[in-house]
C-alpha atoms as a PDB file:
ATOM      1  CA  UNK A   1      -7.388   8.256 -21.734  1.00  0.00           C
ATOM      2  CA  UNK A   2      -6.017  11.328 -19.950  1.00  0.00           C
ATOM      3  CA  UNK A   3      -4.191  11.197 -16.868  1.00  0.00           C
ATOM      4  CA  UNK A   4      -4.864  13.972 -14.059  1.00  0.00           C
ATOM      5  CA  UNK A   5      -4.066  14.283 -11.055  1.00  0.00           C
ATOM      6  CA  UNK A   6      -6.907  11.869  -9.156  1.00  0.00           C
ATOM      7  CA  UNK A   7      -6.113   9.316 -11.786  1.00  0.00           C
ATOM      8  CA  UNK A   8      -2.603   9.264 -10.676  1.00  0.00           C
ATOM      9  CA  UNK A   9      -3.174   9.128  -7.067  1.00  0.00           C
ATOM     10  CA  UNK A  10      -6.062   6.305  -7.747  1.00  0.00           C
ATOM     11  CA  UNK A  11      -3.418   4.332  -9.551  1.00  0.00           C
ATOM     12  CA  UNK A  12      -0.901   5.046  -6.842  1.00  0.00           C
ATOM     13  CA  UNK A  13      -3.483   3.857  -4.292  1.00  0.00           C
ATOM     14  CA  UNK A  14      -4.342   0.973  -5.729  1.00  0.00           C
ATOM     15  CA  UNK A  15      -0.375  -0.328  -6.448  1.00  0.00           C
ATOM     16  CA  UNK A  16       0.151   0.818  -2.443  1.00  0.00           C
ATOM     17  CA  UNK A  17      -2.958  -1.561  -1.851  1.00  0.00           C
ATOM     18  CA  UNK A  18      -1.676  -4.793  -3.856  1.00  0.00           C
ATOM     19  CA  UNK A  19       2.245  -3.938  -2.560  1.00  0.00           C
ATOM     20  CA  UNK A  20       0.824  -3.774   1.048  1.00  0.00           C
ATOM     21  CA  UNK A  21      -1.233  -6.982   1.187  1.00  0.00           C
ATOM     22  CA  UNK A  22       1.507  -8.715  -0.499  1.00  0.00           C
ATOM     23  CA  UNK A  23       4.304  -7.689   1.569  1.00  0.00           C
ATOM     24  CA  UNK A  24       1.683  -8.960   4.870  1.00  0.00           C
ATOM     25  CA  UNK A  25       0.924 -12.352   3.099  1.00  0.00           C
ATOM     26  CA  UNK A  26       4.673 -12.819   2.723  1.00  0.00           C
ATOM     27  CA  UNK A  27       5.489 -12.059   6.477  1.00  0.00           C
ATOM     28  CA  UNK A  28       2.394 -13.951   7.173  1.00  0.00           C
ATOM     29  CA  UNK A  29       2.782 -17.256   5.475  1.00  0.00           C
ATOM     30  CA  UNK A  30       6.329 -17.230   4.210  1.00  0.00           C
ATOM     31  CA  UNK A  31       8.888 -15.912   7.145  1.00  0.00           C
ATOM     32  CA  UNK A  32       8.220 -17.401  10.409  1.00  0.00           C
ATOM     33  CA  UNK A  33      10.785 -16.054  12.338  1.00  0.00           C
ATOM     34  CA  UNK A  34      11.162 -12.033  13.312  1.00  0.00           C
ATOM     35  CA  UNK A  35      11.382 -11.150   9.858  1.00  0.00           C
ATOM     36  CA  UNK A  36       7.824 -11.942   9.575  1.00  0.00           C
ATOM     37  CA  UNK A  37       6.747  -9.259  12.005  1.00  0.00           C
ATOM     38  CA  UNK A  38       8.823  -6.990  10.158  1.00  0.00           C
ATOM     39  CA  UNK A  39       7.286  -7.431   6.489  1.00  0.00           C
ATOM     40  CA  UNK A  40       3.925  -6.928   8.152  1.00  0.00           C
ATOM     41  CA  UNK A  41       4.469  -3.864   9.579  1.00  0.00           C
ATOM     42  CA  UNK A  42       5.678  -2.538   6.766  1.00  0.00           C
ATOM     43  CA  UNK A  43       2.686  -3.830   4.310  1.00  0.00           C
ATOM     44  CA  UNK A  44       0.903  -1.703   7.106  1.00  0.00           C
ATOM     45  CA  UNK A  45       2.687   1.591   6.660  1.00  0.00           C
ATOM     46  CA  UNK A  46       1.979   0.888   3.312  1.00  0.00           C
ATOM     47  CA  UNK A  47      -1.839   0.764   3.474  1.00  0.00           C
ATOM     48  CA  UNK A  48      -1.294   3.987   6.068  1.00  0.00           C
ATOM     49  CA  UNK A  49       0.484   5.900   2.615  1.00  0.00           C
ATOM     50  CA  UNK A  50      -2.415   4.495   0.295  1.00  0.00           C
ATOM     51  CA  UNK A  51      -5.233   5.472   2.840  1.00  0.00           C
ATOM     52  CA  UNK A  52      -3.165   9.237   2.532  1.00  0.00           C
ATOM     53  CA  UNK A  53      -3.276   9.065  -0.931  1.00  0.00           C
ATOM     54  CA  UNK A  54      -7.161   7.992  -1.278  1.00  0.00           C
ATOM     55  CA  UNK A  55      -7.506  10.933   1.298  1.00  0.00           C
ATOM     56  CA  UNK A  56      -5.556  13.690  -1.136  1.00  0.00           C
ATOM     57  CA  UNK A  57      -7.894  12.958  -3.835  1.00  0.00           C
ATOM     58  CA  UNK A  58      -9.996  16.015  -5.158  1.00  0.00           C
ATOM     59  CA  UNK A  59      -7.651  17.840  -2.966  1.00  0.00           C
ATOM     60  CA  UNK A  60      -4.473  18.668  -4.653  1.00  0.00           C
END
């Protein structure tokens, strides 16, 4: 199986994808104080990189 470039940012997308929703079920169900908000925001900025990355595919 060769690796080229869209394989790598698929991969990358994907990882982003399963980071971000983790890091939002753990400010969602695990901290209920402000770091809560915090974890979730960043699990967003994560899907915003992953969304980027599905977007650079084909491109590069």
């Amino acid at each position: 199986m060769a690796m080229n470039k869209n394989t790598v940012l698929a991969w990358a997308t994907y990882i982003m994808m399963f980071i971000g929703l983790s890091l939002i079920a753990l400010g969602a169900f695990r901290y209920n104080e402000v770091a809560g908000w915090g974890f979730a925001s960043v699990g967003i900025g994560f899907f915003a990189n992953a969304w980027v990355f599905n977007a650079l595919k084909g491109r590069v």
